[in-house]
PDB file of N, CA and C in Angstrom:
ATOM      1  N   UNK A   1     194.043 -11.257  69.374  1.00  0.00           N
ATOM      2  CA  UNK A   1     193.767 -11.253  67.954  1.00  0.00           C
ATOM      3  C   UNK A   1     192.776 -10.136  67.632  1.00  0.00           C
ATOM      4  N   UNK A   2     193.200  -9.286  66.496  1.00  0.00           N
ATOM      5  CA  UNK A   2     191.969  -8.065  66.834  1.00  0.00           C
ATOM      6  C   UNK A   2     190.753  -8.726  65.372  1.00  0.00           C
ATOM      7  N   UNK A   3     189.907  -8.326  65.603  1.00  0.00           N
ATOM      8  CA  UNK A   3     188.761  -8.172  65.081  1.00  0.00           C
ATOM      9  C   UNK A   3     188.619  -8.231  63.824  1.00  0.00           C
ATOM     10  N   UNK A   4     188.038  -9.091  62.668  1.00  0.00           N
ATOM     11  CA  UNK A   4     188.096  -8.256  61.593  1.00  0.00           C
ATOM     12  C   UNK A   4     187.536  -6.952  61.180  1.00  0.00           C
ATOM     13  N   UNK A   5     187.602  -5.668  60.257  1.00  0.00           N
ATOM     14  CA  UNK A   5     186.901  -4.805  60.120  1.00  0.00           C
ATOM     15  C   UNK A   5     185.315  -5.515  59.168  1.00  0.00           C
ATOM     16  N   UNK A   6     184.634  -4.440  59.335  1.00  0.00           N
ATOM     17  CA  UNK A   6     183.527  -4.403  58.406  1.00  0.00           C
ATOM     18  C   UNK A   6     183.260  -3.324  57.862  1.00  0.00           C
ATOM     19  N   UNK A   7     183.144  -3.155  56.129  1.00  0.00           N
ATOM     20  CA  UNK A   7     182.894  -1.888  55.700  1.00  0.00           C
ATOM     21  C   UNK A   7     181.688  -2.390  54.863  1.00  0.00           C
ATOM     22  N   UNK A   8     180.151  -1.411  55.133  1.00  0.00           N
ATOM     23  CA  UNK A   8     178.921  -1.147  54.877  1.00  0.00           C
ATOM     24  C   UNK A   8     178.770  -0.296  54.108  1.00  0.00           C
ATOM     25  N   UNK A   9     177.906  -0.796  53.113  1.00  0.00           N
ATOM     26  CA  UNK A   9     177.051   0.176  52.815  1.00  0.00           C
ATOM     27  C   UNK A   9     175.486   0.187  52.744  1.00  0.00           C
ATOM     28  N   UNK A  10     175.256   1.217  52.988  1.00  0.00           N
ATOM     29  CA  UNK A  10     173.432   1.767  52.891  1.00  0.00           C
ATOM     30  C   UNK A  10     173.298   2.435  52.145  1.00  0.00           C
ATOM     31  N   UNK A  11     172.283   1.228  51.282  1.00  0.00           N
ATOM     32  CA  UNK A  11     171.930   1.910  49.701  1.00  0.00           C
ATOM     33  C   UNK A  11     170.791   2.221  49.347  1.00  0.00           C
ATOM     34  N   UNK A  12     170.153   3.030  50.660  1.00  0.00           N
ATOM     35  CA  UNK A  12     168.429   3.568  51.404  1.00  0.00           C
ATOM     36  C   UNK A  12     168.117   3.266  50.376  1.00  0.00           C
ATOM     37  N   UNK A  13     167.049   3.764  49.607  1.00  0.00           N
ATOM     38  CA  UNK A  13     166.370   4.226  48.701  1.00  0.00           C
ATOM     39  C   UNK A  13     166.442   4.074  47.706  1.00  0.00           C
ATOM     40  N   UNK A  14     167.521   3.432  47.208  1.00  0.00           N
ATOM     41  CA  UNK A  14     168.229   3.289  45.761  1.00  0.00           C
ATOM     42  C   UNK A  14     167.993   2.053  45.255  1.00  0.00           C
ATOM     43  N   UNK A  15     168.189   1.573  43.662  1.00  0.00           N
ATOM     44  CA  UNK A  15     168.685   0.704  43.200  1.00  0.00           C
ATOM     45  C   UNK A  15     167.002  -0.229  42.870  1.00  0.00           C
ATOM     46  N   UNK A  16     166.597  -0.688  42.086  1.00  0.00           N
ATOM     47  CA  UNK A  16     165.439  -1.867  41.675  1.00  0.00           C
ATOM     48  C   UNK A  16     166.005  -2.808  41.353  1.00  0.00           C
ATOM     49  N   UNK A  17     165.617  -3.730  41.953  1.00  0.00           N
ATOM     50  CA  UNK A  17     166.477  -5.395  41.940  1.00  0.00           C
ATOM     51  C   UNK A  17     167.546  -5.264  40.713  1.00  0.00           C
ATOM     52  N   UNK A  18     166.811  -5.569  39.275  1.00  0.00           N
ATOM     53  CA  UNK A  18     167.781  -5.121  38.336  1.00  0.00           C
ATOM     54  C   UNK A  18     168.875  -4.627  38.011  1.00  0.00           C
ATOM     55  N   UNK A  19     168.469  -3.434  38.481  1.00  0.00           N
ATOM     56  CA  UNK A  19     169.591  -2.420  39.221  1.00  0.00           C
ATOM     57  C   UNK A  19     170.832  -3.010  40.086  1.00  0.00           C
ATOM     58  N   UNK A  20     170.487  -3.382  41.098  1.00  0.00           N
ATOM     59  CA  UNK A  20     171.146  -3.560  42.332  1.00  0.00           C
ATOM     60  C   UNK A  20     172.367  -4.616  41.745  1.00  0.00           C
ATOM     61  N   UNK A  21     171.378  -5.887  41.494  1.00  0.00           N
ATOM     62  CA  UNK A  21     172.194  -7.299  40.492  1.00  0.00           C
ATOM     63  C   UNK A  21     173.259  -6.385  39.878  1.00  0.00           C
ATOM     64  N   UNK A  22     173.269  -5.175  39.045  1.00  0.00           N
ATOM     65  CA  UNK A  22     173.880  -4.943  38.242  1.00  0.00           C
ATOM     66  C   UNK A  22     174.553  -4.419  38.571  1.00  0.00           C
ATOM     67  N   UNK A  23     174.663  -3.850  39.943  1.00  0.00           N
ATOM     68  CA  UNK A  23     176.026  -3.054  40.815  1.00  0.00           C
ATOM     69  C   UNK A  23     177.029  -4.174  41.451  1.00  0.00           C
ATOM     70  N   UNK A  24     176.198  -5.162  42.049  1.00  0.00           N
ATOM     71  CA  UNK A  24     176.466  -6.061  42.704  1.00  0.00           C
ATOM     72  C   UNK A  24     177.811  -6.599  41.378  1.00  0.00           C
ATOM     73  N   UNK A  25     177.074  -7.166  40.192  1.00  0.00           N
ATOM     74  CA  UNK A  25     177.930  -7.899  39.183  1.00  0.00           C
ATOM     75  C   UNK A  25     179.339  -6.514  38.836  1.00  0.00           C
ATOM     76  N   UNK A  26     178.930  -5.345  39.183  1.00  0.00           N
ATOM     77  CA  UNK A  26     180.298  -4.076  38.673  1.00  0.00           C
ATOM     78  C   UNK A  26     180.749  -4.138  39.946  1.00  0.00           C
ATOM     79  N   UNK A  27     180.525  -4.506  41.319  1.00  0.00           N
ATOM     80  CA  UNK A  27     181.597  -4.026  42.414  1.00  0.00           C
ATOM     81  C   UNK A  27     181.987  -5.498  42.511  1.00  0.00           C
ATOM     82  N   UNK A  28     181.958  -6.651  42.100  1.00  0.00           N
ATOM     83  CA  UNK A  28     182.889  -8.215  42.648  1.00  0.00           C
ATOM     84  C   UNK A  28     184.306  -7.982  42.790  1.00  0.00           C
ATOM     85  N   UNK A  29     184.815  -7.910  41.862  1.00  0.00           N
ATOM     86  CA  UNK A  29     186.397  -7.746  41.709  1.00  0.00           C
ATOM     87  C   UNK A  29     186.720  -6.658  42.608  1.00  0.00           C
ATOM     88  N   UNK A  30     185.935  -5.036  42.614  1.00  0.00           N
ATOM     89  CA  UNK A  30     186.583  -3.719  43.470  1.00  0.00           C
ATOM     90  C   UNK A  30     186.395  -4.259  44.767  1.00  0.00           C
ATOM     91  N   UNK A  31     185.619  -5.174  45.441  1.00  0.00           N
ATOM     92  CA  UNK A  31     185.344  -5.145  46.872  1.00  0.00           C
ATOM     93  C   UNK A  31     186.012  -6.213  47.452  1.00  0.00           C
ATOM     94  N   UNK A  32     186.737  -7.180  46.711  1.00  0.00           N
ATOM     95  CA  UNK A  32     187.795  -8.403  46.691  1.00  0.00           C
ATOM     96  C   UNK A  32     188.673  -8.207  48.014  1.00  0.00           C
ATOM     97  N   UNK A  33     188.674  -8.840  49.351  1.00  0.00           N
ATOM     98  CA  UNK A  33     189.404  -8.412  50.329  1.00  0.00           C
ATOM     99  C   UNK A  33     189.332  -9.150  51.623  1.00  0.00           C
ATOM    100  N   UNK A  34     190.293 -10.073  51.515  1.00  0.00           N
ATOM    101  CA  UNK A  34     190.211 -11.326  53.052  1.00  0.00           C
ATOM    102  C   UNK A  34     190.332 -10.604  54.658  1.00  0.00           C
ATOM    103  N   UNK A  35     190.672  -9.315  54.210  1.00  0.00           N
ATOM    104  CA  UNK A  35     190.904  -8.453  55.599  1.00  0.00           C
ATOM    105  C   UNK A  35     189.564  -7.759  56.218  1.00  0.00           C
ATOM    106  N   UNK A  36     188.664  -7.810  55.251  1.00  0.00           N
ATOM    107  CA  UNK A  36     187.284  -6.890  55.898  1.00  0.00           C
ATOM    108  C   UNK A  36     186.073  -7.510  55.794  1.00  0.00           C
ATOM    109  N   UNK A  37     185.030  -8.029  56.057  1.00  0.00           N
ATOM    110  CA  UNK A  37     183.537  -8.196  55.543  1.00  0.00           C
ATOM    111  C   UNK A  37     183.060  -6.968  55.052  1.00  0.00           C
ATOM    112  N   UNK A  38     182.537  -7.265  53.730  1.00  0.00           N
ATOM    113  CA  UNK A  38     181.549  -6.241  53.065  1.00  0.00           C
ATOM    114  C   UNK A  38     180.586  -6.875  53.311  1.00  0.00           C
ATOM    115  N   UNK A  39     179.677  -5.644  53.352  1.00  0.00           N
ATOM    116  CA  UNK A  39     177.984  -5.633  53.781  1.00  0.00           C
ATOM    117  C   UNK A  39     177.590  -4.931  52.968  1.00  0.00           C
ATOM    118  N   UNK A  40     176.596  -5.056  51.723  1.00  0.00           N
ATOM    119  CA  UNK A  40     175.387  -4.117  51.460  1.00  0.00           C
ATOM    120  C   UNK A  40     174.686  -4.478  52.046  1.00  0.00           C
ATOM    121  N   UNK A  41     174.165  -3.213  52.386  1.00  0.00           N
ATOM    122  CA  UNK A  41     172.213  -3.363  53.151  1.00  0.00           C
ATOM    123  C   UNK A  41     171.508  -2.685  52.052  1.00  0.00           C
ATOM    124  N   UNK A  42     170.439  -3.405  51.802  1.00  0.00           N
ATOM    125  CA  UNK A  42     169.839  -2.567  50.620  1.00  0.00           C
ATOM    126  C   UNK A  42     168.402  -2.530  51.251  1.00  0.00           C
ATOM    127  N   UNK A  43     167.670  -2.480  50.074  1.00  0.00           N
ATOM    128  CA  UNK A  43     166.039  -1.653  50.616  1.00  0.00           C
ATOM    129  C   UNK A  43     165.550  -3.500  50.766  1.00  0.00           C
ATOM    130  N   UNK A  44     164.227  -3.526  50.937  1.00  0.00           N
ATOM    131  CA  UNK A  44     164.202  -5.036  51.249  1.00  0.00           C
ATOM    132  C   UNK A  44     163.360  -4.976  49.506  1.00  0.00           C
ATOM    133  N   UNK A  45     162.819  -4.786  49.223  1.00  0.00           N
ATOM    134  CA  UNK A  45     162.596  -5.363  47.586  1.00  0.00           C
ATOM    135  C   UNK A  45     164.093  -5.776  46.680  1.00  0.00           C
ATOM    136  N   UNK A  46     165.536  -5.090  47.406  1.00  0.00           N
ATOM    137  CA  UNK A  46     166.372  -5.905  46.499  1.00  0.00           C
ATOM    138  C   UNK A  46     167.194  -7.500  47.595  1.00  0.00           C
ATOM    139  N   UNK A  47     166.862  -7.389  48.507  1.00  0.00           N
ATOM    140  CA  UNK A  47     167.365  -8.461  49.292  1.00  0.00           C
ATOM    141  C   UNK A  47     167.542  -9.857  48.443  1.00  0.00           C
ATOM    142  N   UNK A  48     166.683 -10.002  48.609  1.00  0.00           N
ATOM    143  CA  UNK A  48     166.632 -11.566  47.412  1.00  0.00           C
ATOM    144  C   UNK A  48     167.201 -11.742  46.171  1.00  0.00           C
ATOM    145  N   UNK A  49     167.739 -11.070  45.152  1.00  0.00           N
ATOM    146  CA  UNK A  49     167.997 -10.888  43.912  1.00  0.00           C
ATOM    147  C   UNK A  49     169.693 -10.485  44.602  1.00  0.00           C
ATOM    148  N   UNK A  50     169.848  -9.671  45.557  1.00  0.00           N
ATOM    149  CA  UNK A  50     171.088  -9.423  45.854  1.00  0.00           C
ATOM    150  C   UNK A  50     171.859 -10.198  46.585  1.00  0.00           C
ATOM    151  N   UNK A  51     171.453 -11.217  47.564  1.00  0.00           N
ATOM    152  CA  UNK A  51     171.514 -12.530  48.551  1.00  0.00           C
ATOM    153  C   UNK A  51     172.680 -13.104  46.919  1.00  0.00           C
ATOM    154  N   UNK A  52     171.133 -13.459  45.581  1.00  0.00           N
ATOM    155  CA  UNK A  52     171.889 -14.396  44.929  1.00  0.00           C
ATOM    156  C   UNK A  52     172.911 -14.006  44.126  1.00  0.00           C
ATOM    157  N   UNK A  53     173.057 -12.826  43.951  1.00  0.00           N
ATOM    158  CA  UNK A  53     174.209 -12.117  43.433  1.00  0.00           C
ATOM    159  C   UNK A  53     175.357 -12.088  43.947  1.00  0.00           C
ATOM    160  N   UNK A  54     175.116 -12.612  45.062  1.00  0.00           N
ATOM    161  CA  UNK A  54     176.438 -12.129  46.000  1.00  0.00           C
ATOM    162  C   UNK A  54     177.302 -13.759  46.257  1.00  0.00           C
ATOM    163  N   UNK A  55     176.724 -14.616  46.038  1.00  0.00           N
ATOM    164  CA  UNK A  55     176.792 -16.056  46.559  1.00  0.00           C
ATOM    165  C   UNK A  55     177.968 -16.273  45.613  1.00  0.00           C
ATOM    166  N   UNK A  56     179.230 -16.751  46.704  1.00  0.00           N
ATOM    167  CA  UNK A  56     180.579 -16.937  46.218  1.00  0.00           C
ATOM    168  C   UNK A  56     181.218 -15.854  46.418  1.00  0.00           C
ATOM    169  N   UNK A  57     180.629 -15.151  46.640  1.00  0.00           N
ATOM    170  CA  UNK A  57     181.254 -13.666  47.199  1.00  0.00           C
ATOM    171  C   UNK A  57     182.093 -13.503  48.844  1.00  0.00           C
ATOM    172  N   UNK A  58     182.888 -12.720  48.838  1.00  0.00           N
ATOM    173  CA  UNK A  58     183.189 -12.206  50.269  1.00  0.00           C
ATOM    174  C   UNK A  58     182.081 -10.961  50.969  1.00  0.00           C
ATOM    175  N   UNK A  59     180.925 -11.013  49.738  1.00  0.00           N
ATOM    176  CA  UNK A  59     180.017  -9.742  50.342  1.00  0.00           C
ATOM    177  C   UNK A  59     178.857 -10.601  51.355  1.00  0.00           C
ATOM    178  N   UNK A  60     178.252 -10.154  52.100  1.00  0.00           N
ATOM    179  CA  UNK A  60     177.204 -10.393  53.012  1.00  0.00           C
ATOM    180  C   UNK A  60     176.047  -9.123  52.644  1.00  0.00           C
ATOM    181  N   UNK A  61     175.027  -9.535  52.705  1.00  0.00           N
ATOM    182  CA  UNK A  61     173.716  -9.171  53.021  1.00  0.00           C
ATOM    183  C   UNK A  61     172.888  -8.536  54.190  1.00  0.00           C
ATOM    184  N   UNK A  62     172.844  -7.079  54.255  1.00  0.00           N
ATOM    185  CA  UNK A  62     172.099  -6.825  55.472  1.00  0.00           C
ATOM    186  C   UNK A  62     170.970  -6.213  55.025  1.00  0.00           C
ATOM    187  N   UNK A  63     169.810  -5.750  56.026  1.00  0.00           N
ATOM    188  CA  UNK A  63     168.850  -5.530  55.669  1.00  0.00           C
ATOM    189  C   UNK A  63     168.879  -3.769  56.375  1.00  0.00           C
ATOM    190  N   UNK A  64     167.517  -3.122  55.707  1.00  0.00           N
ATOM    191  CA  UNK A  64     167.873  -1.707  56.432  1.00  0.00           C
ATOM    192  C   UNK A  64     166.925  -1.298  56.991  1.00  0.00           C
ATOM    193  N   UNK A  65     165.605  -2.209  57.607  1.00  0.00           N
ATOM    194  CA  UNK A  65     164.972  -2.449  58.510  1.00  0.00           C
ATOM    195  C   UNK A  65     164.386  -3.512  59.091  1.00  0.00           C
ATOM    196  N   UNK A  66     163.551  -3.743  59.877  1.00  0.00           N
ATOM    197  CA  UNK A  66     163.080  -4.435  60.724  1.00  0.00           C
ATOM    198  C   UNK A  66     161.775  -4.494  61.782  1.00  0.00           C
ATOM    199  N   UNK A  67     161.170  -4.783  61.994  1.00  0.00           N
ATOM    200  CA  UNK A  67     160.049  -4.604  62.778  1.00  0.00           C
ATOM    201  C   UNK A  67     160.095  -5.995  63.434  1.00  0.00           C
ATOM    202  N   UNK A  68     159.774  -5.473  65.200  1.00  0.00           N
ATOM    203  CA  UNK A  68     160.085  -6.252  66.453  1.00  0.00           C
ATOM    204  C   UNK A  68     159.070  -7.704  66.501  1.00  0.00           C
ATOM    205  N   UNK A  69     157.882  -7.436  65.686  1.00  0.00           N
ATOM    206  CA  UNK A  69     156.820  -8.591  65.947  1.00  0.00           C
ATOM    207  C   UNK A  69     157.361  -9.707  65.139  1.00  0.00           C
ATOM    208  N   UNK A  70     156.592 -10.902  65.438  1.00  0.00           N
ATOM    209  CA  UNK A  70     157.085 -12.213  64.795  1.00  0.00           C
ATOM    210  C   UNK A  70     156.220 -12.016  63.419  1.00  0.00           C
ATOM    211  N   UNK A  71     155.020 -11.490  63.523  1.00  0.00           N
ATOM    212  CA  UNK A  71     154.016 -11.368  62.235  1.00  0.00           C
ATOM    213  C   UNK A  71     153.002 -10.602  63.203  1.00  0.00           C
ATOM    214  N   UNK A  72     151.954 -10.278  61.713  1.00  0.00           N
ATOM    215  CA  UNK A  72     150.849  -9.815  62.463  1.00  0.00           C
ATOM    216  C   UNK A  72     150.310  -8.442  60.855  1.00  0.00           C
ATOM    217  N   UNK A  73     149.606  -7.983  61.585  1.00  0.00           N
ATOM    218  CA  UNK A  73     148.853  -6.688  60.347  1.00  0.00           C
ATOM    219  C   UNK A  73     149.716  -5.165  60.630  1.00  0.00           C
ATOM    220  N   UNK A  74     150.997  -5.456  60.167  1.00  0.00           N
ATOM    221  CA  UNK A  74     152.111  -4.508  59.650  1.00  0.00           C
ATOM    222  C   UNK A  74     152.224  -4.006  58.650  1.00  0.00           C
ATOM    223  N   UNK A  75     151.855  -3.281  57.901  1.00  0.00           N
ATOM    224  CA  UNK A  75     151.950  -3.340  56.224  1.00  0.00           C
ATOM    225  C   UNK A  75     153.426  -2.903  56.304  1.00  0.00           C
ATOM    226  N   UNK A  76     153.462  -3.209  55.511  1.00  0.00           N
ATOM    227  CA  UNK A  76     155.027  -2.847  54.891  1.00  0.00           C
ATOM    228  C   UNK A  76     155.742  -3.040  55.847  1.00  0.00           C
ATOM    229  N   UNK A  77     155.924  -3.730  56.521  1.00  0.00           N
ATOM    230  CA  UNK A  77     156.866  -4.324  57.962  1.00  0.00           C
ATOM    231  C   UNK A  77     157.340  -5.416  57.584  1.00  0.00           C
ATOM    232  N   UNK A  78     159.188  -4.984  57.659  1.00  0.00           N
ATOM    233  CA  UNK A  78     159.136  -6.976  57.574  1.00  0.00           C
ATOM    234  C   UNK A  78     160.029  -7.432  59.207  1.00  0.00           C
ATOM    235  N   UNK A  79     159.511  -8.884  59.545  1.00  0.00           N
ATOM    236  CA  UNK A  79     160.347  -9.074  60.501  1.00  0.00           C
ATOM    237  C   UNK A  79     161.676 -10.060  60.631  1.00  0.00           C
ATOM    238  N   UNK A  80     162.186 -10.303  61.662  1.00  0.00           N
ATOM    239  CA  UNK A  80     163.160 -11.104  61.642  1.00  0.00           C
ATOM    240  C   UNK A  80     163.385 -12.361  60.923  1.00  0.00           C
ATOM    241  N   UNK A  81     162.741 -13.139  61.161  1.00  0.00           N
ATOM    242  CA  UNK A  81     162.455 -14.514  60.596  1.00  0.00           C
ATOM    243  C   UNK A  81     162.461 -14.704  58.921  1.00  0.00           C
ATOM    244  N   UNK A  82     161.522 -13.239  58.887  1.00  0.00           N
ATOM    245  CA  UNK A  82     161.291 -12.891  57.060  1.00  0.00           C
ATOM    246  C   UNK A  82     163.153 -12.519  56.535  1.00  0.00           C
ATOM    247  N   UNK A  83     163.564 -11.915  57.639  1.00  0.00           N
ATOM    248  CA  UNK A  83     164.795 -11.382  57.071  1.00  0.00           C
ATOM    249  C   UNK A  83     166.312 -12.623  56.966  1.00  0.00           C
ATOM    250  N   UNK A  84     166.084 -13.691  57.784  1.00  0.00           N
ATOM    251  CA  UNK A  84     166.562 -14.561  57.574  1.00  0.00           C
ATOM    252  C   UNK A  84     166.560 -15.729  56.787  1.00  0.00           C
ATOM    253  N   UNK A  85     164.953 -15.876  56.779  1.00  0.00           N
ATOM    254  CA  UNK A  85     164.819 -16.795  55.468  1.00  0.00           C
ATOM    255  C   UNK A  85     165.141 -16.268  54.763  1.00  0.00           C
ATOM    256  N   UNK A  86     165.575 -14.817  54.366  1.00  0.00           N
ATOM    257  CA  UNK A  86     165.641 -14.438  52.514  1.00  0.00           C
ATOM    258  C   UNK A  86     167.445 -14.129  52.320  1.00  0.00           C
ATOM    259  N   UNK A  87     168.170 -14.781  53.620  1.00  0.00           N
ATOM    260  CA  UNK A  87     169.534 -14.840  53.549  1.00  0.00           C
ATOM    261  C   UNK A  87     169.785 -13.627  54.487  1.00  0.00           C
ATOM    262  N   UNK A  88     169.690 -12.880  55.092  1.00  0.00           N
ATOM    263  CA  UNK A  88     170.312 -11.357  55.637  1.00  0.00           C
ATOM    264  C   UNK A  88     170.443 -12.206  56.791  1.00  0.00           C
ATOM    265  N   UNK A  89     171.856 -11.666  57.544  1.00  0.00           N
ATOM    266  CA  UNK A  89     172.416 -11.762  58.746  1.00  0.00           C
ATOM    267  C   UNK A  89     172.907 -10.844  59.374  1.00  0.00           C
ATOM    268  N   UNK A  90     172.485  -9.393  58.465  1.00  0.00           N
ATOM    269  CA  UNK A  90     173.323  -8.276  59.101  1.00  0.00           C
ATOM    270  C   UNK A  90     171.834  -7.137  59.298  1.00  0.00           C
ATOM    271  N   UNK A  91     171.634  -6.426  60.053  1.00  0.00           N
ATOM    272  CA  UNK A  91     170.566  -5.453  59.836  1.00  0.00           C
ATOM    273  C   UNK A  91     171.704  -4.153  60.117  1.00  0.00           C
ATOM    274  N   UNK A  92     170.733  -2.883  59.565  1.00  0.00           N
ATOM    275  CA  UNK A  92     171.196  -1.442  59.913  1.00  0.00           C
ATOM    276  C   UNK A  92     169.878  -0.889  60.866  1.00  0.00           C
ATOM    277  N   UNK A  93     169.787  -0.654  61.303  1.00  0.00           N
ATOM    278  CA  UNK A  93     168.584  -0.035  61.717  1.00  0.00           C
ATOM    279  C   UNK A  93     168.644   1.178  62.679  1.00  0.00           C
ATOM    280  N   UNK A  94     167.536   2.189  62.745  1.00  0.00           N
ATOM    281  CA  UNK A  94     167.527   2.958  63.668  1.00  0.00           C
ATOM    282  C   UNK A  94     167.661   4.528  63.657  1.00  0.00           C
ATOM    283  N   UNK A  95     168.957   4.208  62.603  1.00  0.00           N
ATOM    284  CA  UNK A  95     169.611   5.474  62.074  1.00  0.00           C
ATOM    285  C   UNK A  95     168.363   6.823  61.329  1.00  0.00           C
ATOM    286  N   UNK A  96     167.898   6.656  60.720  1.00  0.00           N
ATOM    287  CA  UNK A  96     166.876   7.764  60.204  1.00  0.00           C
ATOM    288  C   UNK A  96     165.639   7.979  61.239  1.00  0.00           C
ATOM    289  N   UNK A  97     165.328   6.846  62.070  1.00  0.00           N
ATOM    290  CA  UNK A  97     164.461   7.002  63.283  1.00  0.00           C
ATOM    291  C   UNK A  97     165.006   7.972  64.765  1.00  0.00           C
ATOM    292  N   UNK A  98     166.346   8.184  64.635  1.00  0.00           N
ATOM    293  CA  UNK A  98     166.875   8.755  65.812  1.00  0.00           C
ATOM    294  C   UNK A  98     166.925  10.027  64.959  1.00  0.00           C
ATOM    295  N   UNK A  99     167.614   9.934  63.667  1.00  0.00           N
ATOM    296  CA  UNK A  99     167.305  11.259  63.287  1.00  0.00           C
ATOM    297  C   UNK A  99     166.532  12.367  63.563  1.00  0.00           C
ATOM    298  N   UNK A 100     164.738  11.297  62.947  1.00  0.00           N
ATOM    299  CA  UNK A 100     163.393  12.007  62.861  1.00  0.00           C
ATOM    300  C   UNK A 100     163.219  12.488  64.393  1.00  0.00           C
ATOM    301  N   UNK A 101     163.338  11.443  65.690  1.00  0.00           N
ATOM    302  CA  UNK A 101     163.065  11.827  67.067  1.00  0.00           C
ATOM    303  C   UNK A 101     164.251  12.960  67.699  1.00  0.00           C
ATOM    304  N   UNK A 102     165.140  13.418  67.123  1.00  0.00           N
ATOM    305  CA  UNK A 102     165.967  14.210  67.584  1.00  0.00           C
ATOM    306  C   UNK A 102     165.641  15.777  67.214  1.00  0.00           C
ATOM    307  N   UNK A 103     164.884  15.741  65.882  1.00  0.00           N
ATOM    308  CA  UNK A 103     164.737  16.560  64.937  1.00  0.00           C
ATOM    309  C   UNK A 103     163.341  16.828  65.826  1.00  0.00           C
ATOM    310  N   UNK A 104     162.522  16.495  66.135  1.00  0.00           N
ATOM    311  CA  UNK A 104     160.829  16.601  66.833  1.00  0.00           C
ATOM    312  C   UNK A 104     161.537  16.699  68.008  1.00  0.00           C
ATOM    313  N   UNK A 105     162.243  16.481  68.868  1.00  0.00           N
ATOM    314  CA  UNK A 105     162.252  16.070  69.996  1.00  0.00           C
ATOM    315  C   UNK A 105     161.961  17.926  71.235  1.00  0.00           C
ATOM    316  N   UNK A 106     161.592  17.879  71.829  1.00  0.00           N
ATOM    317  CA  UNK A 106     161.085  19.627  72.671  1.00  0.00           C
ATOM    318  C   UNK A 106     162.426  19.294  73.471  1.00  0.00           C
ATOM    319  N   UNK A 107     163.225  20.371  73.713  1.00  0.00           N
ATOM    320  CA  UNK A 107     164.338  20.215  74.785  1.00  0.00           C
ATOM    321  C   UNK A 107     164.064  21.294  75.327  1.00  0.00           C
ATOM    322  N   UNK A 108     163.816  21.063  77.227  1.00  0.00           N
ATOM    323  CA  UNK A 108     163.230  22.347  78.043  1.00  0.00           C
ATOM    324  C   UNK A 108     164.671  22.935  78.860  1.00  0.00           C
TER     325      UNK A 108
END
């Protein structure tokens, strides 16, 4: 049996809750599709507002970072636990961090 697909999106930087709700309420009907999981990952200030936007939906919730500790004095870090209580089951991560270390990186 093969796999279902998943088609993502990463919506870095973009969108204020408001916002987001209001893409979320214009893509329901275009993203309509028993063959794929949709994923937005959005910034984590729209997570919550977009979780409830999505409910009844075929869309899922990911987040587009993460930090490894359970808690602790992170500013602006959120971690796992935070990302599950607020509904996300999907993360993106990594991607702009391999970037930045590839981009710095000395090759002898």
């Amino acid at each position: 049996m093969a796999r279902k697909r998943i088609i993502a999106g990463n919506w870095k930087m973009n969108k204020t809750p408001s916002e987001a709700v209001a893409l979320v309420d214009e893509l329901k009907d275009l993203v309509k599709n028993d063959d794929v999981d949709v994923v937005y990952c959005v910034p984590a200030v729209d997570i919550v507002p977009v979780v409830e936007a999505v409910k009844g939906t075929n869309v899922e919730v990911g987040a587009e970072n993460m930090y490894f500790e359970e808690s602790g004095a992170f500013t602006g870090e959120v971690s796992a636990a935070m990302l599950v209580d607020a509904g996300v089951n999907m993360l993106l991560s990594g991607i702009q961090n391999a970037v930045i270390i590839s981009r710095n990186a000395t090759v002898s």
